[in-house]
Protein backbone atom coordinates (compact mmCIF):
# COMPACT_ATOMS: atom_id res chain seq x y z
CA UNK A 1 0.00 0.00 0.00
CA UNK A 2 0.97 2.97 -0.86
CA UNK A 3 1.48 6.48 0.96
CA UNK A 4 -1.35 8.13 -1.28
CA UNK A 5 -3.33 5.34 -0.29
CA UNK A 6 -3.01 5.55 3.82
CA UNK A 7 -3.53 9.17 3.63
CA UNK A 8 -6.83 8.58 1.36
CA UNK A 9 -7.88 5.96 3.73
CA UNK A 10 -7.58 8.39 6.52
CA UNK A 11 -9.22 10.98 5.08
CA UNK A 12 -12.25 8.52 4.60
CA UNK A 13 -12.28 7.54 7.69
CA UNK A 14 -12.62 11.51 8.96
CA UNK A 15 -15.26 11.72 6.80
CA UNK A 16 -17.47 9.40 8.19
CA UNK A 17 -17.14 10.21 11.56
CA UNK A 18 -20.30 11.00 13.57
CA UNK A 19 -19.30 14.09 14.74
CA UNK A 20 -18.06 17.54 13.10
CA UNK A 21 -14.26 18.18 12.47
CA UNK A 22 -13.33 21.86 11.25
CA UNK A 23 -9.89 23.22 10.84
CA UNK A 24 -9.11 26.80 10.66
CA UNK A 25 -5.69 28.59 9.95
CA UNK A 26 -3.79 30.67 11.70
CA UNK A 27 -5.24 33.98 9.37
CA UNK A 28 -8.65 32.05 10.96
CA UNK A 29 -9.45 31.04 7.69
CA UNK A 30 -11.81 27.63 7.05
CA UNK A 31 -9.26 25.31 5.73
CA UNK A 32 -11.08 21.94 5.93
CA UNK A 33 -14.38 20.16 7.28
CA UNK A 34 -15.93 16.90 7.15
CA UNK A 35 -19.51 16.05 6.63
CA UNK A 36 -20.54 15.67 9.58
CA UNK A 37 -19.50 19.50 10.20
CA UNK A 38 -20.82 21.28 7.18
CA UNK A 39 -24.03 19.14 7.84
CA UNK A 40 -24.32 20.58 11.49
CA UNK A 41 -23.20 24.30 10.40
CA UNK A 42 -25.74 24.12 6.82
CA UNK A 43 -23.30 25.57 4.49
CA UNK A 44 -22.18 22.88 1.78
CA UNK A 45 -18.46 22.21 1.70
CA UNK A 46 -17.49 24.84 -1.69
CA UNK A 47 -19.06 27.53 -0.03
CA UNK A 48 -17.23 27.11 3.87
CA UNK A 49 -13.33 26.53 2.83
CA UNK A 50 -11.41 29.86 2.44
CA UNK A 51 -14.03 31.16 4.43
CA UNK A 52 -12.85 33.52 7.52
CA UNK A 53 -14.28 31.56 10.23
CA UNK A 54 -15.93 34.92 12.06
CA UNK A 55 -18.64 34.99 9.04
CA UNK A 56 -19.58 31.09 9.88
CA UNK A 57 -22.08 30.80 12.58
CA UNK A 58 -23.23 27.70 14.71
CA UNK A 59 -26.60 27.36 15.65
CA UNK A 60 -26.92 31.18 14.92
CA UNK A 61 -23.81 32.25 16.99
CA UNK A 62 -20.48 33.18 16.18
CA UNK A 63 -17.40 29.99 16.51
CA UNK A 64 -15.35 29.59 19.70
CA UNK A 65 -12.17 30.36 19.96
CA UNK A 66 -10.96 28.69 22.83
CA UNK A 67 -12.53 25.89 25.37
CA UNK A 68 -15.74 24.92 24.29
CA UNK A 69 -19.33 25.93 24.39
CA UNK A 70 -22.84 24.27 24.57
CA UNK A 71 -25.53 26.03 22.35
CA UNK A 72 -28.64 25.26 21.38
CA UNK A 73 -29.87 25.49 17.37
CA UNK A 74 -33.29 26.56 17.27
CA UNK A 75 -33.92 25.90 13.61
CA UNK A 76 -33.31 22.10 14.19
CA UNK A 77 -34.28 22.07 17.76
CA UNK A 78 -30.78 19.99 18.53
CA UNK A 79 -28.40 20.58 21.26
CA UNK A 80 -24.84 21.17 19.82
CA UNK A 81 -21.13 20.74 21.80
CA UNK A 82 -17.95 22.98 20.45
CA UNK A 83 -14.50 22.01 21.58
CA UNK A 84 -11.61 23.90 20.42
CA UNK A 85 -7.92 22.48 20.56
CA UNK A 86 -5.23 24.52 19.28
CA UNK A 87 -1.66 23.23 17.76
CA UNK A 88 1.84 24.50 17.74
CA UNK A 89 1.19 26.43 14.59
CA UNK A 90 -1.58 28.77 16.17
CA UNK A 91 -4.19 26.18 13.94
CA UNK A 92 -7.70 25.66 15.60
CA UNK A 93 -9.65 22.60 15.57
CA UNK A 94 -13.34 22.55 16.27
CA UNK A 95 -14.90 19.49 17.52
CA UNK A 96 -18.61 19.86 16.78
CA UNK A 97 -21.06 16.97 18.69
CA UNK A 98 -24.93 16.45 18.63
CA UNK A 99 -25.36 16.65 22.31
CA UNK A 100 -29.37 16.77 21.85
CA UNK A 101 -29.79 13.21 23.69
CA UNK A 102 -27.63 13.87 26.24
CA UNK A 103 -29.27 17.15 27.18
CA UNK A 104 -32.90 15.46 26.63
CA UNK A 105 -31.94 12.71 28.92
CA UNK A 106 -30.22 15.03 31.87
CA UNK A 107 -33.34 17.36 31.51
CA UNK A 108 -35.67 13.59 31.91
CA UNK A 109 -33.36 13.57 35.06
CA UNK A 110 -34.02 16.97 36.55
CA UNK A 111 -37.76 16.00 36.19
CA UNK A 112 -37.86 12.70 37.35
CA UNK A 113 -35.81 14.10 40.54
CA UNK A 114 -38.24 17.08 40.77
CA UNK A 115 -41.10 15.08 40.95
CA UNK A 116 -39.17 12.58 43.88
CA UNK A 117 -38.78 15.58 45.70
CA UNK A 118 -42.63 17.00 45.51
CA UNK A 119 -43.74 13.51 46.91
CA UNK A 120 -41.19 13.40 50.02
CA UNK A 121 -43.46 13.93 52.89
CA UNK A 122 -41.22 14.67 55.08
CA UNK A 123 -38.98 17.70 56.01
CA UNK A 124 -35.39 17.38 55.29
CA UNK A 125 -33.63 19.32 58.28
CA UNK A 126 -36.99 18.33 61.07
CA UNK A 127 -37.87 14.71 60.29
CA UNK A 128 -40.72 16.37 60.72
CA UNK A 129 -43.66 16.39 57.96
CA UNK A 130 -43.76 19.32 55.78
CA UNK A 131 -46.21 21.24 53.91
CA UNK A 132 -47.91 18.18 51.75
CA UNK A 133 -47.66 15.75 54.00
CA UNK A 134 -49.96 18.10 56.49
CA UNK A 135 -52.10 19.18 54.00
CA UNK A 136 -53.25 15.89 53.21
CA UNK A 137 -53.40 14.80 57.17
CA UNK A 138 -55.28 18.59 57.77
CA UNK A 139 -58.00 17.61 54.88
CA UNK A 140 -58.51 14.78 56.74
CA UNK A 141 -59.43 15.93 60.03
CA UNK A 142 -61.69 19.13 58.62
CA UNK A 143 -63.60 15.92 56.72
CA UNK A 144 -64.46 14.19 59.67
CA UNK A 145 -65.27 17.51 61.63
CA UNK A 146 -67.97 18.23 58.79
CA UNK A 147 -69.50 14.98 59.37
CA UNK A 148 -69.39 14.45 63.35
CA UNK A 149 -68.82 18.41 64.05
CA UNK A 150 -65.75 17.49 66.31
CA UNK A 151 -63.48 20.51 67.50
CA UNK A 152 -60.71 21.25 65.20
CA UNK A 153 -57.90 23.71 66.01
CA UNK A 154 -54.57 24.63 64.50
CA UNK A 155 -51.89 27.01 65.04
CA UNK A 156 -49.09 28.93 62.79
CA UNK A 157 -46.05 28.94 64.71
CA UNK A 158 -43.70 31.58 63.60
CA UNK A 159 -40.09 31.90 64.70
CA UNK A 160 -38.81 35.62 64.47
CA UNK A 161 -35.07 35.15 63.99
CA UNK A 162 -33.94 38.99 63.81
CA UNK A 163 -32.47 38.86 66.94
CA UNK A 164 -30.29 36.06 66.02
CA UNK A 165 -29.51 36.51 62.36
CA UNK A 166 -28.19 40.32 63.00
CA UNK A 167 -25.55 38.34 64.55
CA UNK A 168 -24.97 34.72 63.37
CA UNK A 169 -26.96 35.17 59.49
CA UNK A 170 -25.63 31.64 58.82
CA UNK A 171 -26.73 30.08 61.89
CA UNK A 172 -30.32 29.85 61.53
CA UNK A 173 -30.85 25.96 61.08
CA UNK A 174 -30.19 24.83 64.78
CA UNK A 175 -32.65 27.60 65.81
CA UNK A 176 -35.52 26.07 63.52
CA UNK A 177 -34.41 22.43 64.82
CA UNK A 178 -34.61 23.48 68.63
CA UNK A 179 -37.89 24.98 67.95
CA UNK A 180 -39.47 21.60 66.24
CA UNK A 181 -38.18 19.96 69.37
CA UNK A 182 -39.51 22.71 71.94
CA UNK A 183 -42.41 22.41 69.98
CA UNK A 184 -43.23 18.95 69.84
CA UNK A 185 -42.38 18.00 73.43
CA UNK A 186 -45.35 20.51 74.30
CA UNK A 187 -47.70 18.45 72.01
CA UNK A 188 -50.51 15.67 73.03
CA UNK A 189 -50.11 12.04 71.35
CA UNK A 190 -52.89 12.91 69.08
CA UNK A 191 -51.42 16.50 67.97
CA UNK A 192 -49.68 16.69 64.50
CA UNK A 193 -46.82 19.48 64.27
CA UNK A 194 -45.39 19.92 60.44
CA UNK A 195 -42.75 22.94 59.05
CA UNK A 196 -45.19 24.88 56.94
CA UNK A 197 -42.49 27.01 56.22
CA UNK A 198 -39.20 28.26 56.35
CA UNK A 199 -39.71 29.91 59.71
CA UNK A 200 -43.34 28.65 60.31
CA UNK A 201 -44.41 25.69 62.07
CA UNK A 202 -48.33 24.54 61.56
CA UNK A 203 -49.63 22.63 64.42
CA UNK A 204 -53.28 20.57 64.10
CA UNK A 205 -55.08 20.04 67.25
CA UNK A 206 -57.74 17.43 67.26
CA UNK A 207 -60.61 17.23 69.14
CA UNK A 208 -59.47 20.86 70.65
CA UNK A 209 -61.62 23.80 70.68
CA UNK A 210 -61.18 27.18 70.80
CA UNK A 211 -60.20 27.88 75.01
CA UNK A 212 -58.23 24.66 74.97
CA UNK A 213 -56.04 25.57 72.12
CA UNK A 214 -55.40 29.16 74.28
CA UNK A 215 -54.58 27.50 77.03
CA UNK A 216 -51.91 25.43 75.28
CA UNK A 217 -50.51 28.66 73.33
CA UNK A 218 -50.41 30.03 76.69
CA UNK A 219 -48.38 27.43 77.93
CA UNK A 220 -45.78 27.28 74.65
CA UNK A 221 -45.39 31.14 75.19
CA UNK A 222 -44.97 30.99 79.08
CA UNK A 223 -42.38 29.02 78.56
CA UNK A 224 -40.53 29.59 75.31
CA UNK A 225 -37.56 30.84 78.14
CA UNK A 226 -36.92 27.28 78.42
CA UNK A 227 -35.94 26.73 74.56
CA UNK A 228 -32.79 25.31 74.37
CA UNK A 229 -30.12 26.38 71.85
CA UNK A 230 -26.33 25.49 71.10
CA UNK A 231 -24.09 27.03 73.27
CA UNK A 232 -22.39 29.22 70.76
CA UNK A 233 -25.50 31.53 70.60
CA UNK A 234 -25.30 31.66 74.30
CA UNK A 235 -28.21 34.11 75.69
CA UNK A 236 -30.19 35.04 72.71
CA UNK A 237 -33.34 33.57 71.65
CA UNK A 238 -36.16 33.35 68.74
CA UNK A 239 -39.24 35.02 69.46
CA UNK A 240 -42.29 32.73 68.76
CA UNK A 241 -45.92 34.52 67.48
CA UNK A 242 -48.81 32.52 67.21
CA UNK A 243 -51.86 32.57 64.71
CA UNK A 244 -55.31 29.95 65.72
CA UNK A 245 -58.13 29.06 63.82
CA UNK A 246 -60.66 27.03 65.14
CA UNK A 247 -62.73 25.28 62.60
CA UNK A 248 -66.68 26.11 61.89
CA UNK A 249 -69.27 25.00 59.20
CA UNK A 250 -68.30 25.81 56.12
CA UNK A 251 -64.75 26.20 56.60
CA UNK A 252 -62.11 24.03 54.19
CA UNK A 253 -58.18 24.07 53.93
CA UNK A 254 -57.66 27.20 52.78
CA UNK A 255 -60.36 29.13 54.65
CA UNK A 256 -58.77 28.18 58.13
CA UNK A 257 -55.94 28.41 57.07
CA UNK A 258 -56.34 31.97 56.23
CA UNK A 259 -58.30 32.17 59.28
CA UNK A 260 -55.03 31.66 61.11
CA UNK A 261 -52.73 33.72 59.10
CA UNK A 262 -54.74 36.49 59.88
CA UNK A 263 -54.65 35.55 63.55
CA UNK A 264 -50.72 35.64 62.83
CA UNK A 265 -50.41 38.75 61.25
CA UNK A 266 -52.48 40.56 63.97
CA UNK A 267 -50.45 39.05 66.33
CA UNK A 268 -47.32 39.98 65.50
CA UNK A 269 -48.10 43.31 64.03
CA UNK A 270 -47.28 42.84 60.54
């Protein structure tokens, strides 16, 4: 075999790759690309070499010069990878990949772990259940105080942390995991306590009505003195506001609920 040969092999073999090759010259002139990269670019091969590579575009943008870049072509609707290498002789060689199934299949991903993480029931830094999980257990009870008119009380549970974040702003964590403890220690067997919130606890009372949920508020805020923190933020402490709602015909979800954000706002002032 001869020389001519090899280098004619090779340059078949280039040619058939599945992903774009494009050489420019120092002068950043299009010197040579296979057909896998005029394909991706949509200029047929006599009309890209000799080119200056600043009036080619890829997927409507102007070529790399150095690293690489991810772009997206909106005429074909295909995800598209540029790598640049550069040689001794100031030479650039583009590396141009169909990324599209890739990208399709990381975005599946994202989805997939999006939709994991709106069924978790449970709060990540508590244990405790968050918002869906007591939404679901809250529809519940206001169901079976429509039908047998049982006493249904709940409570938002806000924790002011300006006194502590002035000082420790990166510190605020413990605070809401002492208060889910404080909290729940206070709490009857049959009491549900969820993190509604960031900085908002929800509490459902069953069977409680209206002067029996006061008198356990009263309690929580008599002795909110006693919450324990980590030592490192030493005398300060959270301020806890209340809001209650006590249920009554006609009331759903999100009419006691905004029963006791009103209680909450008039509470604390806000």
């Amino acid at each position: 075999m001869t020389q001519a040969d090899s280098v004619k092999i090779d340059h078949t073999l280039l040619e058939g790759l599945p992903f774009g090759l494009l050489l420019i010259s120092p002068d950043d002139r299009m010197v040579w690309a296979n057909n896998k990269a005029t394909e991706l670019i949509g200029v047929p091969p006599a009309e890209l070499i000799g080119r200056p590579a600043s009036e080619i575009s890829l997927a409507g943008q102007p070529l790399p010069d150095t690293e690489h870049r991810l772009l997206y072509d909106d005429d074909s609707g295909h995800w598209l990878r540029c790598d640049v290498f550069a040689d001794g002789g100031d030479r650039r060689l583009l590396v141009l990949t169909d990324v599209s199934a890739q990208e399709k299949l990381a975005e599946e991903n994202a989805r997939l772990q999006q939709q994991v993480h709106d069924l978790q029931l449970t709060d990540e830094l508590t244990g405790l259940p968050n918002k869906r999980a007591i939404s679901q257990a809250l529809d519940l009870h206001i169901s079976r105080s429509r039908r047998y008119e049982n006493p249904l009380s709940i409570v938002l549970v806000h924790v002011d942390m300006h006194p502590i974040a002035d000082v420790q702003p990166l510190s605020v964590n413990p605070v809401v995991l002492s208060v889910s403890r404080f909290l729940r220690d206070r709490l009857r067997w049959v009491d549900q306590i969820a993190r509604w919130d960031e900085q908002v606890f929800l509490l459902v009372l069953p069977e409680t009505d209206e002067t029996d949920a006061s008198g356990l508020l009263k309690k929580v805020d008599n002795e909110q003195e006693h919450l324990s923190l980590p030592a490192s933020f030493g005398a300060l402490r959270p301020r806890l506001t209340f809001g209650m709602a006590c249920w009554g015909k006609g009331d759903d979800i999100r009419t006691l609920l905004g029963k006791a954000l009103q209680d909450l706002r008039e509470t604390s002032g806000t």
